[in-house]
C-alpha atoms as a PDB file:
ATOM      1  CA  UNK A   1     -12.998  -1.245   4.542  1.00  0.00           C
ATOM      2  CA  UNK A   2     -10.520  -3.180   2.346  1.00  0.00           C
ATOM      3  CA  UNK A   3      -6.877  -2.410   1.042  1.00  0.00           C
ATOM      4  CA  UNK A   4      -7.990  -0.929  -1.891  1.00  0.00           C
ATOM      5  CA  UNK A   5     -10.804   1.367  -0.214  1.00  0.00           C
ATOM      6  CA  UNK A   6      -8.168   2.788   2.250  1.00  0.00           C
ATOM      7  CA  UNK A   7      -5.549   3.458  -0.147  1.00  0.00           C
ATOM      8  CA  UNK A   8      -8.464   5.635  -2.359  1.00  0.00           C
ATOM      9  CA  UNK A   9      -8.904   7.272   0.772  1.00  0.00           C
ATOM     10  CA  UNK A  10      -5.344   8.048   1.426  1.00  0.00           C
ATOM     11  CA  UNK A  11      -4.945   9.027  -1.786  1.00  0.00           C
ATOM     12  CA  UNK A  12      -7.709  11.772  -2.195  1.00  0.00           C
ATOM     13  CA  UNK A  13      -7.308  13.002   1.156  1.00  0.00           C
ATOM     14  CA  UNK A  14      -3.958  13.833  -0.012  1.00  0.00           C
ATOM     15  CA  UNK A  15      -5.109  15.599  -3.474  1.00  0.00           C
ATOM     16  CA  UNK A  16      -7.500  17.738  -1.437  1.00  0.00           C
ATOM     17  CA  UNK A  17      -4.527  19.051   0.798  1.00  0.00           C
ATOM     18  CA  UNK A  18      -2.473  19.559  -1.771  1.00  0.00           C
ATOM     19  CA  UNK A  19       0.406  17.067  -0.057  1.00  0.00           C
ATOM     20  CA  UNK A  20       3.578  17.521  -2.405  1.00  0.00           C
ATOM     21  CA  UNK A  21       4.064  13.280  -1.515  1.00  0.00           C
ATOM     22  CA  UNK A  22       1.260  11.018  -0.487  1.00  0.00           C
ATOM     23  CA  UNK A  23       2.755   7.726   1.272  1.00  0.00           C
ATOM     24  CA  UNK A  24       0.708   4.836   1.792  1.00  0.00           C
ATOM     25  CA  UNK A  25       1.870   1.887   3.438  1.00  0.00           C
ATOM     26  CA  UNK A  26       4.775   0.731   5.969  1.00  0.00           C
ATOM     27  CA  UNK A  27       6.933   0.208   3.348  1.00  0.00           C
ATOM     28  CA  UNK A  28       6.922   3.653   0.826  1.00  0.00           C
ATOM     29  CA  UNK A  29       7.285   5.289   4.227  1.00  0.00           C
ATOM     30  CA  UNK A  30      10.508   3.823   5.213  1.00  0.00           C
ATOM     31  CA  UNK A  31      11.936   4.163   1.841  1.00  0.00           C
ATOM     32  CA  UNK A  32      10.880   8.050   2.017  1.00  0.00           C
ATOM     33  CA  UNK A  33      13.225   8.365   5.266  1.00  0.00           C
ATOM     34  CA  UNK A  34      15.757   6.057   4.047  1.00  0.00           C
ATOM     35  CA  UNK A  35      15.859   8.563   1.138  1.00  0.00           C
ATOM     36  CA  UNK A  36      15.879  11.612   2.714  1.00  0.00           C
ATOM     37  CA  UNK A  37      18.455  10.166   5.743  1.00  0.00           C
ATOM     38  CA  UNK A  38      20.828   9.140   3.187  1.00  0.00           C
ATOM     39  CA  UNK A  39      19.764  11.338  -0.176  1.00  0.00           C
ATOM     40  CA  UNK A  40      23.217  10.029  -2.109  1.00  0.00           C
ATOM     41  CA  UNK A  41      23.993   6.341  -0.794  1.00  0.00           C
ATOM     42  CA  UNK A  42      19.975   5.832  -1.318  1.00  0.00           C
ATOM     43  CA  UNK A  43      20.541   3.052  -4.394  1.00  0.00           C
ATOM     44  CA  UNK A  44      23.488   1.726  -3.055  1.00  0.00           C
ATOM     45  CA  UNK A  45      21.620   1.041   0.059  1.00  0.00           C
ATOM     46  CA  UNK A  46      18.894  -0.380  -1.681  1.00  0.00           C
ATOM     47  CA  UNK A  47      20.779  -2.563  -4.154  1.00  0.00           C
ATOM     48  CA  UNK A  48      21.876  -4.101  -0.548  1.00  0.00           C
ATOM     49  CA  UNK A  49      18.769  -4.450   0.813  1.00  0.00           C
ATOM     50  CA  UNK A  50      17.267  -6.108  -2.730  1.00  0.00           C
ATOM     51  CA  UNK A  51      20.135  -8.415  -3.232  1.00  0.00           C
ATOM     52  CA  UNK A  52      19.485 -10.388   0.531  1.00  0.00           C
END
């Protein structure tokens, strides 16, 4: 199954449950915890991360 297949699955699975977010991939993950860890220094912690 390629990238593309995987993330349809991902995807529709999380339609059919009705999931209020549907994260796919390493990356949207952390930036879901580093958002909800630090809700108001989110941007500025990202600007940081962007500008390395």
């Amino acid at each position: 199954m390629n990238l593309v297949d995987r993330v349809a699955v991902i995807t529709s699975a999380g339609i059919e449950r009705r999931a209020p977010r549907i994260l796919v991939g390493g990356d949207a993950k952390a930036a879901a915890l580093l958002e909800r860890l630090a809700p108001t220094g989110y941007w500025n912690l990202l600007k940081k991360a962007i500008k390395r």
